[in-house]
C-alpha atoms as a PDB file:
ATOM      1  CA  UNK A   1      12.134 -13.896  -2.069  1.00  0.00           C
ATOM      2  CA  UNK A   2      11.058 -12.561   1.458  1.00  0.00           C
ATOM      3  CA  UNK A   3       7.340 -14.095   2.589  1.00  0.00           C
ATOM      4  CA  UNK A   4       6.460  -9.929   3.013  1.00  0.00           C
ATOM      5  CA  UNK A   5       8.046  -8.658  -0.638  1.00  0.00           C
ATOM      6  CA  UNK A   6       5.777  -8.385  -3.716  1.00  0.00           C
ATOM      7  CA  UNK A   7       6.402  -9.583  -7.000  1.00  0.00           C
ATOM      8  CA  UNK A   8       6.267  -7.241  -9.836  1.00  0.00           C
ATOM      9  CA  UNK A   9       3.423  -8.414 -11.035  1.00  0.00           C
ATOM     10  CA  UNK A  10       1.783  -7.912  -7.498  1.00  0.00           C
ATOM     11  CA  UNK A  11       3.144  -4.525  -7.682  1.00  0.00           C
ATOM     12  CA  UNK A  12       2.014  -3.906 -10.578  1.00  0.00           C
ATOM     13  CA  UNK A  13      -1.941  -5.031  -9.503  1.00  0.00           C
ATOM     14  CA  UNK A  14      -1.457  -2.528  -6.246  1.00  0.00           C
ATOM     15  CA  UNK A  15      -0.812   0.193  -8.009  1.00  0.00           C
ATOM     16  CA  UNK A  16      -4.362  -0.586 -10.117  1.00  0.00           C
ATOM     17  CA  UNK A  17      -6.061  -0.662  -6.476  1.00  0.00           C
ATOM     18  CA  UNK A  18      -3.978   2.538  -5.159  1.00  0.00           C
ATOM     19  CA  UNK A  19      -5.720   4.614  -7.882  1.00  0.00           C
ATOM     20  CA  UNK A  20      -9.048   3.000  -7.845  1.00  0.00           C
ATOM     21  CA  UNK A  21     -11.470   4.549  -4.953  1.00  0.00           C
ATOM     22  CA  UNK A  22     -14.436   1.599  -5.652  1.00  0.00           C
ATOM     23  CA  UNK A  23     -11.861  -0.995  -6.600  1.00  0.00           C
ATOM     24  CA  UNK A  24     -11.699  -3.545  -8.900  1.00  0.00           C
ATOM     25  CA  UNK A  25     -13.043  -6.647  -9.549  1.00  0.00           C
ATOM     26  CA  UNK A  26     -10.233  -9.558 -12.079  1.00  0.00           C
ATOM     27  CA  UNK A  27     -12.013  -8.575 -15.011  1.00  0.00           C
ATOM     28  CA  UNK A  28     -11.457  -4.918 -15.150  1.00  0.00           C
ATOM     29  CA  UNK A  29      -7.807  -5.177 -13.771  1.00  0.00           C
ATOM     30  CA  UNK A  30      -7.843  -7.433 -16.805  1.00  0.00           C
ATOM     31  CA  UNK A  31      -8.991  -4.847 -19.470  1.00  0.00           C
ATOM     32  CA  UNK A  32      -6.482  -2.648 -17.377  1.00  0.00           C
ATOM     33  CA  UNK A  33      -3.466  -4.319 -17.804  1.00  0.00           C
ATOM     34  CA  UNK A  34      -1.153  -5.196 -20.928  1.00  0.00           C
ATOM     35  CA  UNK A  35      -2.820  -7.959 -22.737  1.00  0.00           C
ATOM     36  CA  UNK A  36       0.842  -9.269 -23.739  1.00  0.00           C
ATOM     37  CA  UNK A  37       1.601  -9.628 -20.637  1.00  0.00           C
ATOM     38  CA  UNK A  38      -1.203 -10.883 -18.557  1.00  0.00           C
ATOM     39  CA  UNK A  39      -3.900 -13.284 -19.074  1.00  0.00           C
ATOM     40  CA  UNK A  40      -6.875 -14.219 -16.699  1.00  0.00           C
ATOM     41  CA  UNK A  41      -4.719 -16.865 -14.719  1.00  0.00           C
ATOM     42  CA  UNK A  42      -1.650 -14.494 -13.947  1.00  0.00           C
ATOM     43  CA  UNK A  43      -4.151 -12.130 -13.167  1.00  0.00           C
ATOM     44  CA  UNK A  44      -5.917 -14.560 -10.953  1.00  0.00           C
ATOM     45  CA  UNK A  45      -2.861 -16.179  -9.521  1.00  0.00           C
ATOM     46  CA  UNK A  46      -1.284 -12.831  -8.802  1.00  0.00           C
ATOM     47  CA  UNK A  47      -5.118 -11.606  -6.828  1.00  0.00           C
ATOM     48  CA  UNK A  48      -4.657 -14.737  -4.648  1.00  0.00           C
ATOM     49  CA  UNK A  49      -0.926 -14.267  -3.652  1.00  0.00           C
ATOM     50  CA  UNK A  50      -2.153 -10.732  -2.417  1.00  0.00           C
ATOM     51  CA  UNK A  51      -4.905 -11.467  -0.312  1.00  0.00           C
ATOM     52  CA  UNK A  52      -2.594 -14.406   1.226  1.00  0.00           C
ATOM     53  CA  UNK A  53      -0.485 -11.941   1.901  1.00  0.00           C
ATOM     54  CA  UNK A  54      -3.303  -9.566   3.332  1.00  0.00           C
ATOM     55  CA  UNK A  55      -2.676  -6.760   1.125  1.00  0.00           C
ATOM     56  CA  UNK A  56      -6.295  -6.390  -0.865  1.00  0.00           C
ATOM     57  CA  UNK A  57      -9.494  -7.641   0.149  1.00  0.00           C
ATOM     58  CA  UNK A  58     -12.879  -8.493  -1.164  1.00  0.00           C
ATOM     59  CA  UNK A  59     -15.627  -5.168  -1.053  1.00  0.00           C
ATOM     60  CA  UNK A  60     -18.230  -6.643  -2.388  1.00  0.00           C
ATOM     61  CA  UNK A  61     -19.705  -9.173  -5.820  1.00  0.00           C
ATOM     62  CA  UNK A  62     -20.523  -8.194  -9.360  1.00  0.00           C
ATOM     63  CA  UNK A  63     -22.555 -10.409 -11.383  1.00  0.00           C
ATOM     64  CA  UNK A  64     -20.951 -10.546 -15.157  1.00  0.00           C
ATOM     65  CA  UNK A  65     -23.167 -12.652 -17.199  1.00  0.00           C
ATOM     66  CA  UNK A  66     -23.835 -15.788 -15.636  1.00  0.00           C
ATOM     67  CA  UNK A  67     -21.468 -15.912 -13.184  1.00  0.00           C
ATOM     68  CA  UNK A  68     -20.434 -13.682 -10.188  1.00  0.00           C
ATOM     69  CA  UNK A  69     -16.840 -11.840  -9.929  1.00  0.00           C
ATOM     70  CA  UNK A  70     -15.224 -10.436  -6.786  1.00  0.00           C
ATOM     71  CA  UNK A  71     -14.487  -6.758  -6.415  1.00  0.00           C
ATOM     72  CA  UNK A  72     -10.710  -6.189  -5.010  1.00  0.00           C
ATOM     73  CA  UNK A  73      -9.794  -3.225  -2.805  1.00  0.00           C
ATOM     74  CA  UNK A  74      -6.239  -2.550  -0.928  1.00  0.00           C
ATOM     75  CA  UNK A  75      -6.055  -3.371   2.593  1.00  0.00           C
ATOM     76  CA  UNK A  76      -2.710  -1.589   3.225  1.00  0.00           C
ATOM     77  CA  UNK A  77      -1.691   2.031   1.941  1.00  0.00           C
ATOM     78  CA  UNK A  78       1.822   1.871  -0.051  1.00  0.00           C
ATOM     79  CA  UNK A  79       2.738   3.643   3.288  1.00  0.00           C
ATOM     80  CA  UNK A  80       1.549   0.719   4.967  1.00  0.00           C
ATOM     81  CA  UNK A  81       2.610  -1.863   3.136  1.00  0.00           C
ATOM     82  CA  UNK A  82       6.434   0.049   2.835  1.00  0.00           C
ATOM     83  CA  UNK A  83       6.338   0.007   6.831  1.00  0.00           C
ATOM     84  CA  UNK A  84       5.488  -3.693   6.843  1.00  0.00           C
ATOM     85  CA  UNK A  85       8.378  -4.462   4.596  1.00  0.00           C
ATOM     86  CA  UNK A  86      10.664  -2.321   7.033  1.00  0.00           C
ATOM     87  CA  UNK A  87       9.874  -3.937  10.179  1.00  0.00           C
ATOM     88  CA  UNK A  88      10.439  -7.438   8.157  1.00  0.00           C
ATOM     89  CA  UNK A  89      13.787  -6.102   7.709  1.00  0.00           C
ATOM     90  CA  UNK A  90      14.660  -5.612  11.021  1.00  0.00           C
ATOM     91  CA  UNK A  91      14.068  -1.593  11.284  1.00  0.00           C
ATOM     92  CA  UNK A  92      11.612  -0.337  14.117  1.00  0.00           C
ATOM     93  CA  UNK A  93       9.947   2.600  15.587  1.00  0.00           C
ATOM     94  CA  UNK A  94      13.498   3.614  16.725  1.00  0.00           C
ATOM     95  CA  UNK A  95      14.911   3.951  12.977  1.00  0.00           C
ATOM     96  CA  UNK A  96      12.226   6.028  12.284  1.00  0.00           C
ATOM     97  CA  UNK A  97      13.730   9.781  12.282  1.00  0.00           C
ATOM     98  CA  UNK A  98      16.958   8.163  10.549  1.00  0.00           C
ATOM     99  CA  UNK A  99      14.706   6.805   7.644  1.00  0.00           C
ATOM    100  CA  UNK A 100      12.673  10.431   7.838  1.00  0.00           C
ATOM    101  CA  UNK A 101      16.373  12.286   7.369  1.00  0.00           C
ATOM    102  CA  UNK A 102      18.232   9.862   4.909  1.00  0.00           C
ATOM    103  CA  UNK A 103      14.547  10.341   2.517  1.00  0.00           C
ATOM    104  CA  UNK A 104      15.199  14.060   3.067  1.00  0.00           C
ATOM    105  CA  UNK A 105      18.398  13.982   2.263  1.00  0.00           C
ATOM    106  CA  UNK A 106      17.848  12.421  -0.947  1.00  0.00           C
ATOM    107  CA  UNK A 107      15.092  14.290  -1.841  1.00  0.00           C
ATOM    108  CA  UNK A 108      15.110  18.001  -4.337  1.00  0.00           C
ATOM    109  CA  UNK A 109      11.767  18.899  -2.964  1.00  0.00           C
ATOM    110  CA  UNK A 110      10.973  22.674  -3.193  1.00  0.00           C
ATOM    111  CA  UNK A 111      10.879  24.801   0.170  1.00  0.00           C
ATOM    112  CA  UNK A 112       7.516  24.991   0.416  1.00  0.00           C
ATOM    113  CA  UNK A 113       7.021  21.049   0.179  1.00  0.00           C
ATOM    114  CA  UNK A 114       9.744  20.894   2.959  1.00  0.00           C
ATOM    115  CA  UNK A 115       7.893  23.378   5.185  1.00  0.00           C
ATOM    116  CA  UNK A 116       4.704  21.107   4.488  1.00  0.00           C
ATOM    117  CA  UNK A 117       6.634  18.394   6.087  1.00  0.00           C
ATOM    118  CA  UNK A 118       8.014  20.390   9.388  1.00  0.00           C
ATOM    119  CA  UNK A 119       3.925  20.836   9.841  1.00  0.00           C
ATOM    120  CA  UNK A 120       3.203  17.233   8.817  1.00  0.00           C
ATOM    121  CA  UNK A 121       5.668  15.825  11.051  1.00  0.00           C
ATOM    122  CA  UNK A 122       5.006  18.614  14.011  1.00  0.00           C
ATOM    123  CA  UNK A 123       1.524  17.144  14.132  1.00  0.00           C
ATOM    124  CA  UNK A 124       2.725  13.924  14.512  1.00  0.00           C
ATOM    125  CA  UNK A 125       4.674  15.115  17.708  1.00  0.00           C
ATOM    126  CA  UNK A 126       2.315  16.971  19.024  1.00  0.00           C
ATOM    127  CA  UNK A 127      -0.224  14.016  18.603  1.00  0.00           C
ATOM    128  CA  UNK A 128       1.896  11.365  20.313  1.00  0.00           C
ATOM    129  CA  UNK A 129       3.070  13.376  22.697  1.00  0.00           C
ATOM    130  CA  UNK A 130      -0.805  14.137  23.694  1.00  0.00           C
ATOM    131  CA  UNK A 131      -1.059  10.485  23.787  1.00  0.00           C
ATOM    132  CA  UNK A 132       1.318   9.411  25.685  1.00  0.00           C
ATOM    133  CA  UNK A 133       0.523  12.069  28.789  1.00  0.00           C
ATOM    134  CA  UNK A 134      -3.141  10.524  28.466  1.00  0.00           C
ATOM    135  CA  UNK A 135      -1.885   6.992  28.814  1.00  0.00           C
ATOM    136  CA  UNK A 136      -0.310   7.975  31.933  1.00  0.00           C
ATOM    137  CA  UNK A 137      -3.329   9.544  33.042  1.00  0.00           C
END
């Protein structure tokens, strides 16, 4: 396994932070997640293996009883995180419009969602573009 990919059970424990906004501290992910599947050491485990990697972070402490628990957010979006995978596999800046068009390609999305896009990505031109004529300024 590639020092950058996730295992599914870090997967799984990003997807908990992706749709948290205050995150989460091992406990709740705990009460989250399939009791036959995880216990409080996977879960554990599995937190530490992500913040080696530098995808979630500590926000902040909860005291639970006696003792004090870390709250977990995400450092890196999924868009983030998917980019950082990318460039571990050799793909740069430069294979950017040819990932944009093969996802397009392979995607049913309606018109409108489409048309969304041509703005989306328009914005982005428009943005570097502006950015790069102030850099030579």
């Amino acid at each position: 396994m590639k020092k950058n990919a996730l295992s599914n059970r870090e997967k799984e424990i990003m997807e908990l932070l992706w749709n948290t906004e205050t995150g989460l501290t091992s406990i709740e992910m705990l009460e989250l997640l399939d009791s036959s599947e995880w216990n409080k050491l996977s879960v554990l485990r599995t937190i530490n293996g992500l913040l080696e990697k530098e995808c979630i972070k500590v926000t902040g402490f909860e005291q639970y009883n006696t003792q004090y628990a870390r709250r977990f957010t995400y450092a890196l979006t999924q868009e983030e995180l998917a980019a950082r995978f990318l460039q571990a596999d050799g793909l740069d800046l430069h294979s950017l419009s040819n990932i944009a068009m093969a996802m397009i390609k392979n995607d049913d999305s309606t018109k409108e969602s489409k048309e969304d896009l041509i703005d989306s990505l328009q914005e982005i031109i428009d943005n570097l573009k502006k950015e790069t004529q102030d850099s030579k300024n």
